[in-house]
C-alpha atoms as a PDB file:
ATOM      1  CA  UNK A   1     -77.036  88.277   5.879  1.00  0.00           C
ATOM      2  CA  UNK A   2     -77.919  91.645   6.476  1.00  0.00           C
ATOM      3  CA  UNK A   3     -75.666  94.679   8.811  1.00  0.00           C
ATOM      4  CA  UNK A   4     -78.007  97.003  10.813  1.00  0.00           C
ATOM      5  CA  UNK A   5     -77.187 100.185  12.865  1.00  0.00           C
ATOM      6  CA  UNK A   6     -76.934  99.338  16.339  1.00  0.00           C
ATOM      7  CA  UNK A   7     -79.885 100.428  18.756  1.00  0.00           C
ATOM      8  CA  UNK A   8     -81.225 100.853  22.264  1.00  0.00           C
ATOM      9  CA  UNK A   9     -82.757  97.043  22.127  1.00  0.00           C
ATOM     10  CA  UNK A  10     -79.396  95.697  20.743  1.00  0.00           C
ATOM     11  CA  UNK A  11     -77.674  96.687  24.172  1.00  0.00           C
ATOM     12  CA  UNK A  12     -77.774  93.234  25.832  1.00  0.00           C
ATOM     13  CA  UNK A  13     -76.219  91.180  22.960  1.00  0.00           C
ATOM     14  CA  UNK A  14     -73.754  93.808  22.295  1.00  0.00           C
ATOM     15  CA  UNK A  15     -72.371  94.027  25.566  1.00  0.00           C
ATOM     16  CA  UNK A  16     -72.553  90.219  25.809  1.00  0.00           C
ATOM     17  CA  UNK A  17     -70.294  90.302  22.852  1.00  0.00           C
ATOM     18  CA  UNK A  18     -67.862  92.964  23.442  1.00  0.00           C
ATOM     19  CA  UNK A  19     -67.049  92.937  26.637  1.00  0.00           C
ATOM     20  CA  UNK A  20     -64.641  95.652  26.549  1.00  0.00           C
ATOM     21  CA  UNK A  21     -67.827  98.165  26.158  1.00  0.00           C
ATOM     22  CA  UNK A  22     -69.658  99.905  29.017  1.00  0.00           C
ATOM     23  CA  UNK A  23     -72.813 101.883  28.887  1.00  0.00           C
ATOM     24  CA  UNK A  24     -70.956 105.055  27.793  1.00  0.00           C
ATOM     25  CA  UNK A  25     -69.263 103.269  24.934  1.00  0.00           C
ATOM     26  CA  UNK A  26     -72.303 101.892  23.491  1.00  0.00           C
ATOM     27  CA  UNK A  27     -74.544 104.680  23.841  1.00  0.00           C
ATOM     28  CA  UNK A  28     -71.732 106.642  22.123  1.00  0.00           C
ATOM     29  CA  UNK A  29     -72.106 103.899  19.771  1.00  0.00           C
ATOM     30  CA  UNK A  30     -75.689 104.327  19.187  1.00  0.00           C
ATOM     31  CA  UNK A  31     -75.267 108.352  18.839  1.00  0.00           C
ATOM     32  CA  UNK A  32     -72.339 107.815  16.061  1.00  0.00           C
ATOM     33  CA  UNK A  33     -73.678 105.553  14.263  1.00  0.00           C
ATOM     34  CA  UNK A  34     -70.872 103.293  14.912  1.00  0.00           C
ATOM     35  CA  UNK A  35     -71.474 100.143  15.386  1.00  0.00           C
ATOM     36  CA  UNK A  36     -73.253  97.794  13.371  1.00  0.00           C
ATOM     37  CA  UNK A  37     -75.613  94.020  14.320  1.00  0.00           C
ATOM     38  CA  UNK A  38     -75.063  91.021  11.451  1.00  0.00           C
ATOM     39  CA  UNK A  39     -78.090  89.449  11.126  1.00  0.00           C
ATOM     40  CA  UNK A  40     -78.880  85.902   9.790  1.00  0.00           C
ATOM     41  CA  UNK A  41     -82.866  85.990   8.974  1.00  0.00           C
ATOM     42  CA  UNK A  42     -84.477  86.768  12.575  1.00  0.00           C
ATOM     43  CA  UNK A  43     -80.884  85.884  14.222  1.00  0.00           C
ATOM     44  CA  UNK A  44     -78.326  88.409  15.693  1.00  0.00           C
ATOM     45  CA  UNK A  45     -74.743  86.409  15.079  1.00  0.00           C
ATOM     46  CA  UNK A  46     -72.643  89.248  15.399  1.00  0.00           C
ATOM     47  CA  UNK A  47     -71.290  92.735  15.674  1.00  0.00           C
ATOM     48  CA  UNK A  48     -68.588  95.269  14.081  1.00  0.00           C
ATOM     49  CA  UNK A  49     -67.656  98.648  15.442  1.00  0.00           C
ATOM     50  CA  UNK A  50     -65.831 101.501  13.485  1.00  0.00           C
ATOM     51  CA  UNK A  51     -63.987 104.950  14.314  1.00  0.00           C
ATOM     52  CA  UNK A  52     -62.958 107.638  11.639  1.00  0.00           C
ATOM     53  CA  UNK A  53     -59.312 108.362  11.715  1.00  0.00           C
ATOM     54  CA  UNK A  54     -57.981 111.787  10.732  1.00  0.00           C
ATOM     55  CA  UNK A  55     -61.879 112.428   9.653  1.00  0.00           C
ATOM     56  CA  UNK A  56     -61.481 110.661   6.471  1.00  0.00           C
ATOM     57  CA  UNK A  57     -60.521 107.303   6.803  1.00  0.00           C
ATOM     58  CA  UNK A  58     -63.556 104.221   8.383  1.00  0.00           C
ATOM     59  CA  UNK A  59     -61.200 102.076  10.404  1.00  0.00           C
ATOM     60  CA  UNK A  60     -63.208  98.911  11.308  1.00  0.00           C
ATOM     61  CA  UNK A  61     -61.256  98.304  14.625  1.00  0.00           C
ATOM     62  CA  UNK A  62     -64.319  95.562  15.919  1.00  0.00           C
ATOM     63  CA  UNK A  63     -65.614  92.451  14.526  1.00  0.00           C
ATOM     64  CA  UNK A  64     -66.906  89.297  16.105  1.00  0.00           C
ATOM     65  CA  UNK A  65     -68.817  86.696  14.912  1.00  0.00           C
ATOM     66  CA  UNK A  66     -70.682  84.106  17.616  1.00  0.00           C
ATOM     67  CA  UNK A  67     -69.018  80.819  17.307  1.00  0.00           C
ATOM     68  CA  UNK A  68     -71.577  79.064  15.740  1.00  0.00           C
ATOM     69  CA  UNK A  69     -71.360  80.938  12.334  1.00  0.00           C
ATOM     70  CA  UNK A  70     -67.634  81.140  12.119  1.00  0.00           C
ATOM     71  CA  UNK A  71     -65.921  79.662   9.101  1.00  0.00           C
ATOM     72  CA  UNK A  72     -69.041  80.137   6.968  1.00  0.00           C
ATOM     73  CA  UNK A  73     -68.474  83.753   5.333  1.00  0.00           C
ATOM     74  CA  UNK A  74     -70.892  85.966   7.556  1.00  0.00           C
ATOM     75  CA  UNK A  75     -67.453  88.166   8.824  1.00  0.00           C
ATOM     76  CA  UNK A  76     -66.617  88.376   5.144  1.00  0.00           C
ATOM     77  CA  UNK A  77     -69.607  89.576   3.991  1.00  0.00           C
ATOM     78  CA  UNK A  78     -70.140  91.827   6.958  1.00  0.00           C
ATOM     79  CA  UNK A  79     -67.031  93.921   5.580  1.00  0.00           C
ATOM     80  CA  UNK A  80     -67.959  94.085   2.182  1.00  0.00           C
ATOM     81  CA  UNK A  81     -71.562  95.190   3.119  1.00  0.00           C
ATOM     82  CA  UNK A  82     -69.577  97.763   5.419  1.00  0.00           C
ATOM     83  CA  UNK A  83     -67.283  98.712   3.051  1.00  0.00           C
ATOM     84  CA  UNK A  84     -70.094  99.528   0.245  1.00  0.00           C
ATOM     85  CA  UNK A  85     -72.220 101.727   2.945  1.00  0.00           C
ATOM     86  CA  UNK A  86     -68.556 103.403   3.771  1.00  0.00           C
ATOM     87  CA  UNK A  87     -68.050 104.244  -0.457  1.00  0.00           C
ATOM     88  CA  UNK A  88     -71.759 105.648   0.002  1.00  0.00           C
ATOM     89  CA  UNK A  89     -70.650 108.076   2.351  1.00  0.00           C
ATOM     90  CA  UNK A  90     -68.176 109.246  -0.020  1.00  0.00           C
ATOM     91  CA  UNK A  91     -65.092 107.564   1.795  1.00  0.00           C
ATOM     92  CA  UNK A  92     -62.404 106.295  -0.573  1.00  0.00           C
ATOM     93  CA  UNK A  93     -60.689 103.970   1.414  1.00  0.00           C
ATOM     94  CA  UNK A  94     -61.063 101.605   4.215  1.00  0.00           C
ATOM     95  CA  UNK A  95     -58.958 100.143   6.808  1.00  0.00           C
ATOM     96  CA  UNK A  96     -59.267  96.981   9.182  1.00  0.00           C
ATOM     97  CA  UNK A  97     -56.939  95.282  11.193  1.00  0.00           C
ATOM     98  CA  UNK A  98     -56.235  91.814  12.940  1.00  0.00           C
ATOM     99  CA  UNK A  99     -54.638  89.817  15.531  1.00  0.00           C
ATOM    100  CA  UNK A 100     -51.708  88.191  14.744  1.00  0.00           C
ATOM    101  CA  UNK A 101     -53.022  84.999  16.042  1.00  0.00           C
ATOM    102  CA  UNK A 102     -56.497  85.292  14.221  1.00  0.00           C
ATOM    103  CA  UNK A 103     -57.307  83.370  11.099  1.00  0.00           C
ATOM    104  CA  UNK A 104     -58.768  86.329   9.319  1.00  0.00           C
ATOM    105  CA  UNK A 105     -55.136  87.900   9.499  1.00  0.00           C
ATOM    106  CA  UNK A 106     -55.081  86.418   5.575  1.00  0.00           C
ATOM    107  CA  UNK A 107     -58.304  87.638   4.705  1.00  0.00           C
ATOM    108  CA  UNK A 108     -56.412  90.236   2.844  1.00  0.00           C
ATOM    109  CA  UNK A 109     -54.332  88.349   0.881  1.00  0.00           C
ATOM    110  CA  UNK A 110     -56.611  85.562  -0.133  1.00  0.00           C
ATOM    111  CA  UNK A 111     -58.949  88.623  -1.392  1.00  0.00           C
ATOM    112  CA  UNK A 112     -55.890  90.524  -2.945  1.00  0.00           C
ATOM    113  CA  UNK A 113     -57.513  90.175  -6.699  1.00  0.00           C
ATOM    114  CA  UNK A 114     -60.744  91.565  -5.160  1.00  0.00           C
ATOM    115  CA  UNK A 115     -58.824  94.582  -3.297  1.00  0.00           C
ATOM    116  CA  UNK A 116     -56.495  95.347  -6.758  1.00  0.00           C
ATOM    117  CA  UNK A 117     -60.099  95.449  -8.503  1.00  0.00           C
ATOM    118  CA  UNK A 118     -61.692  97.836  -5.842  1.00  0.00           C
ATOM    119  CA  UNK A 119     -58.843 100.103  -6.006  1.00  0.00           C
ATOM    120  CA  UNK A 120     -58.852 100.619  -9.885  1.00  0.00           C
ATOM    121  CA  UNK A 121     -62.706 101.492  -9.546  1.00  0.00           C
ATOM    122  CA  UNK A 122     -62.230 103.768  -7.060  1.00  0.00           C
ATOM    123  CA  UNK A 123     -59.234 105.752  -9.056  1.00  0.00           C
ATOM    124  CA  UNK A 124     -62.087 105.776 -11.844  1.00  0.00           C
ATOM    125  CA  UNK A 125     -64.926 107.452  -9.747  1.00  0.00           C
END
């Protein structure tokens, strides 16, 4: 499972994804850098968008995985990948957020070892 930078020839399954995005969005998409494909091998199965709040904080407000490959870790890994190519950028802290009525609302607290251990490495770098 790999995340890749969205781009002109990912327009179709994007927008077959997300269908709150119109061509403006998702060229502004491609310009910023913004959104990210998850790939499986040769196979799109997904997509996650992000904005930068008060220039210094990633919020991943966007992620959807197709059906198919639910329940099987890809959204999980998609983060962390996301979250490492964030601490390359020299952000020190991320921030996501979930519906209510969506599984992954817990995906926080069944990771909440993980997230304590993150946080002590980043007050160390």
């Amino acid at each position: 499972m790999e995340i890749r930078i969205v781009t002109d020839s990912d327009k179709e399954f994007v927008m077959s994804m997300d269908k709150h995005v119109d061509d403006t969005a998702y060229m502004n998409r491609v310009f910023t850098k913004s959104g990210y494909v998850i790939w499986e091998g040769s196979r799109r199965i997904g997509i996650m968008a992000y904005c930068v709040l008060w220039d210094n904080l990633p919020f991943l407000n966007f992620i959807f995985i197709k059906e198919e490959y639910r329940g099987k870790g890809f959204a999980g890994q998609a983060i962390l990948c996301w979250e490492k190519e964030m601490k390359s950028q020299g952000y020190k802290m991320t921030l996501l957020s979930t519906q209510v009525d969506e599984g992954a609302q817990h995906f926080g607290v069944v990771n909440i070892i993980a997230l304590m251990q993150r946080q002590a490495e980043l007050r160390q770098s």
